[in-house]
N, C-alpha and C. Protein backbone atom coordinates (compact mmCIF):
# COMPACT_ATOMS: atom_id res chain seq x y z
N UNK A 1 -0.48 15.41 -3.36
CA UNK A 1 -1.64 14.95 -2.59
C UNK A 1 -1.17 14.55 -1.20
N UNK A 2 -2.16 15.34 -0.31
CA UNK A 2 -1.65 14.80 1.45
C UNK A 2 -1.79 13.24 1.52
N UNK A 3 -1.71 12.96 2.86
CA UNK A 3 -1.30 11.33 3.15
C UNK A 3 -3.34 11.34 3.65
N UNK A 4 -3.50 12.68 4.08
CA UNK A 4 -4.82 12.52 4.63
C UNK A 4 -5.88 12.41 3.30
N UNK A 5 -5.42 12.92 2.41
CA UNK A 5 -6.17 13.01 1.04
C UNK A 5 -6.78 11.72 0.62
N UNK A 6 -5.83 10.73 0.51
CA UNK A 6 -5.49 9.46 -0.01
C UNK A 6 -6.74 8.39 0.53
N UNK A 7 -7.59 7.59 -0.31
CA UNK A 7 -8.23 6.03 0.01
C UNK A 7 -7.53 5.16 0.28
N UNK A 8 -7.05 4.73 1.85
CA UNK A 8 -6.32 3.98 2.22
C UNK A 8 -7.00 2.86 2.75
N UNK A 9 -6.07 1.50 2.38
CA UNK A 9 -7.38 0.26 2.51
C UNK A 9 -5.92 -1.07 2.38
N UNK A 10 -6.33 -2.28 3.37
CA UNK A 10 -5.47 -3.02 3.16
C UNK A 10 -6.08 -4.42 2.43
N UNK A 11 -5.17 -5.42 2.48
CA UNK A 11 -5.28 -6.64 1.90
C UNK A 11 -7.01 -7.28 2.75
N UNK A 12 -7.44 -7.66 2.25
CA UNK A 12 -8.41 -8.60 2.77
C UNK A 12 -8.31 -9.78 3.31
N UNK A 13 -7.19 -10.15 3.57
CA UNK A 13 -6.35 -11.30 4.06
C UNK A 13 -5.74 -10.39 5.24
N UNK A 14 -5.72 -9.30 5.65
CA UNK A 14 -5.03 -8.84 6.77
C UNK A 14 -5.75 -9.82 7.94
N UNK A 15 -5.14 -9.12 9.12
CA UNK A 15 -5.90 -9.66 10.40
C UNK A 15 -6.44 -8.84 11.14
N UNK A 16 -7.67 -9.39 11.76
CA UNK A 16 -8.45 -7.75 12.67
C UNK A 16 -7.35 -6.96 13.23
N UNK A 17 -6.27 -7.44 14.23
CA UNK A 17 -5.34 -6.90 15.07
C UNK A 17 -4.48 -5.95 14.14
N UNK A 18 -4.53 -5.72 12.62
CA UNK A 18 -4.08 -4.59 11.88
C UNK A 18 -2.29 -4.27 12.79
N UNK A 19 -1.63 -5.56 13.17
CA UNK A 19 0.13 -5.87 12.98
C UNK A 19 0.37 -5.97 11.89
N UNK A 20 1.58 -5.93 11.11
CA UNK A 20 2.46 -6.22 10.05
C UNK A 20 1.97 -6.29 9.21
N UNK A 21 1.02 -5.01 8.88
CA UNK A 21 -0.01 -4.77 7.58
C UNK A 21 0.38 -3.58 7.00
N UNK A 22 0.74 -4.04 5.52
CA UNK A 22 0.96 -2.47 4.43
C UNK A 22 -0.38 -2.11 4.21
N UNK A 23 -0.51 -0.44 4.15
CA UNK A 23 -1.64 -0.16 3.29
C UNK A 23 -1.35 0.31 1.80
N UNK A 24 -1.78 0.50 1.22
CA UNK A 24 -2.04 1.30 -0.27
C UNK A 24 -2.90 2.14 -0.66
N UNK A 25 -2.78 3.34 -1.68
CA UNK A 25 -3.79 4.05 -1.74
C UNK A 25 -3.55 4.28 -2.99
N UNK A 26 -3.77 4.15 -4.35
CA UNK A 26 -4.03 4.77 -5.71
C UNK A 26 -4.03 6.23 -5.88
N UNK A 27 -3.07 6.01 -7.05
CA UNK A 27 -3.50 7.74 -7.60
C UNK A 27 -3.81 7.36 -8.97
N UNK A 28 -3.83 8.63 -9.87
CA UNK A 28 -3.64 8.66 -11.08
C UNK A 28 -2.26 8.01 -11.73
N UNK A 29 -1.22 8.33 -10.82
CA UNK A 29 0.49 8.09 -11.43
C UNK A 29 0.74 6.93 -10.75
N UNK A 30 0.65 6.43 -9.57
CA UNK A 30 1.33 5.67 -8.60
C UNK A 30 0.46 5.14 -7.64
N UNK A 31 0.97 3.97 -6.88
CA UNK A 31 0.31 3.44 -5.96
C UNK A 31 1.30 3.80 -4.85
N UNK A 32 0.86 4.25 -3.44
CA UNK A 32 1.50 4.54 -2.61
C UNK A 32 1.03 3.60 -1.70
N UNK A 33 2.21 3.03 -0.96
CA UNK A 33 2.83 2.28 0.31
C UNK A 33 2.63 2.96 1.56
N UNK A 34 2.35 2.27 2.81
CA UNK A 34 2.71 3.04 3.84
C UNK A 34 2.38 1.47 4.99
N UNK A 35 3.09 1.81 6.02
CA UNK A 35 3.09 0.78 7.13
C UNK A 35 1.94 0.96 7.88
N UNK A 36 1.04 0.17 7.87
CA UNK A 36 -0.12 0.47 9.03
C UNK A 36 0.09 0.62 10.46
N UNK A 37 1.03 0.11 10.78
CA UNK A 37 1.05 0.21 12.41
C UNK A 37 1.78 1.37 12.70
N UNK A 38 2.32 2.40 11.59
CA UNK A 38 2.55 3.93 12.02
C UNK A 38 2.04 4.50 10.97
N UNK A 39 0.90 5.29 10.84
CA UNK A 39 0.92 6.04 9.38
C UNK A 39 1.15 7.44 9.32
N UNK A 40 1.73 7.56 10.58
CA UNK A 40 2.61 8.50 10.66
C UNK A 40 3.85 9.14 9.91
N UNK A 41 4.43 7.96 9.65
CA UNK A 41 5.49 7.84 8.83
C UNK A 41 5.35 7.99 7.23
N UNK A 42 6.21 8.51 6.61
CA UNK A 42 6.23 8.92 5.25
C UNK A 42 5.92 7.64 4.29
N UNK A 43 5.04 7.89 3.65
CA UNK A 43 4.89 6.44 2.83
C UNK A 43 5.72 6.80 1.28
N UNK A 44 5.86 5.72 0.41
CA UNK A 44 6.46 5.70 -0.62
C UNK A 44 5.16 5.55 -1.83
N UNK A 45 6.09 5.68 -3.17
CA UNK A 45 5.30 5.79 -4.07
C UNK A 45 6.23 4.88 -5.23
N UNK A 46 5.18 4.33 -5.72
CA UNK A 46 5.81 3.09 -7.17
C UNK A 46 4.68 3.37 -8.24
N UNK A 47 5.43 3.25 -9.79
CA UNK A 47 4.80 3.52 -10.45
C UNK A 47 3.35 2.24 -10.85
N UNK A 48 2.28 2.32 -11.30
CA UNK A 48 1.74 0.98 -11.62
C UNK A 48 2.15 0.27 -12.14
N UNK A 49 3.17 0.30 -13.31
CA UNK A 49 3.55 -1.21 -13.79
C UNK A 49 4.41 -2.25 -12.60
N UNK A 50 5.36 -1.05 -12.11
CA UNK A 50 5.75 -1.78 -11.33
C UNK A 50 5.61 -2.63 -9.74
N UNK A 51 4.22 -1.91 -9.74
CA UNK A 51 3.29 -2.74 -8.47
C UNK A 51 2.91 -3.89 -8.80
N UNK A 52 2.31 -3.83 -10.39
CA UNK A 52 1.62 -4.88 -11.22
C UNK A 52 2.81 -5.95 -11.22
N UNK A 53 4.35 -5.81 -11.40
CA UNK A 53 5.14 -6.43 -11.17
C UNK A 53 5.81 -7.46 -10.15
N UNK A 54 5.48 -6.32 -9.15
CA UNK A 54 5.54 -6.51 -7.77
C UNK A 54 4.51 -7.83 -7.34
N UNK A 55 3.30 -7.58 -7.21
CA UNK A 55 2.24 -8.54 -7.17
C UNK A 55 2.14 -9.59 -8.13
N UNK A 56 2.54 -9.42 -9.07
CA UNK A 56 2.92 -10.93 -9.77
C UNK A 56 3.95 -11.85 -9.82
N UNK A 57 5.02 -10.73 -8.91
CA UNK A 57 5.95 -11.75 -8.41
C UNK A 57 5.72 -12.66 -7.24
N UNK A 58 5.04 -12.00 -5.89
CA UNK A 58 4.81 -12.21 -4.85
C UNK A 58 3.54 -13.57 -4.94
N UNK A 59 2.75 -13.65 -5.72
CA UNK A 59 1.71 -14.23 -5.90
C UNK A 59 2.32 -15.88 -6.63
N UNK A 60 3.40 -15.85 -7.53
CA UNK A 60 4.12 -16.74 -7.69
C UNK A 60 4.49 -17.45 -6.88
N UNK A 61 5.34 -16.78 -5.65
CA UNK A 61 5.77 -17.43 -4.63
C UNK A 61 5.00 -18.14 -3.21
């Protein structure tokens, strides 16, 4: 799936000025990463458990 394909959408806590904001976009397999202030750049891909991981660590802290 292209990068253009993808529902890309950030935190709701971002800031209008859209600096130092990840986006994400869902698939079927993976949640994909990408830096908002280039989305130019190649984004990454993690499986769901381990996003689910990810965010329950971060949310701890």
């Amino acid at each position: 799936m292209s990068t253009t394909e993808l529902a890309w959408y950030k935190s709701s806590y971002s800031g209008s000025q859209g600096d130092s904001c990840v986006e994400v976009a869902l698939t079927g397999q993976a949640v994909c990463v990408r830096d908002s202030k280039d989305v130019t750049r190649p984004h990454f891909a993690v499986a769901h458990e381990g996003w689910e991981r990810f965010v329950g660590f971060v949310a701890e802290v």
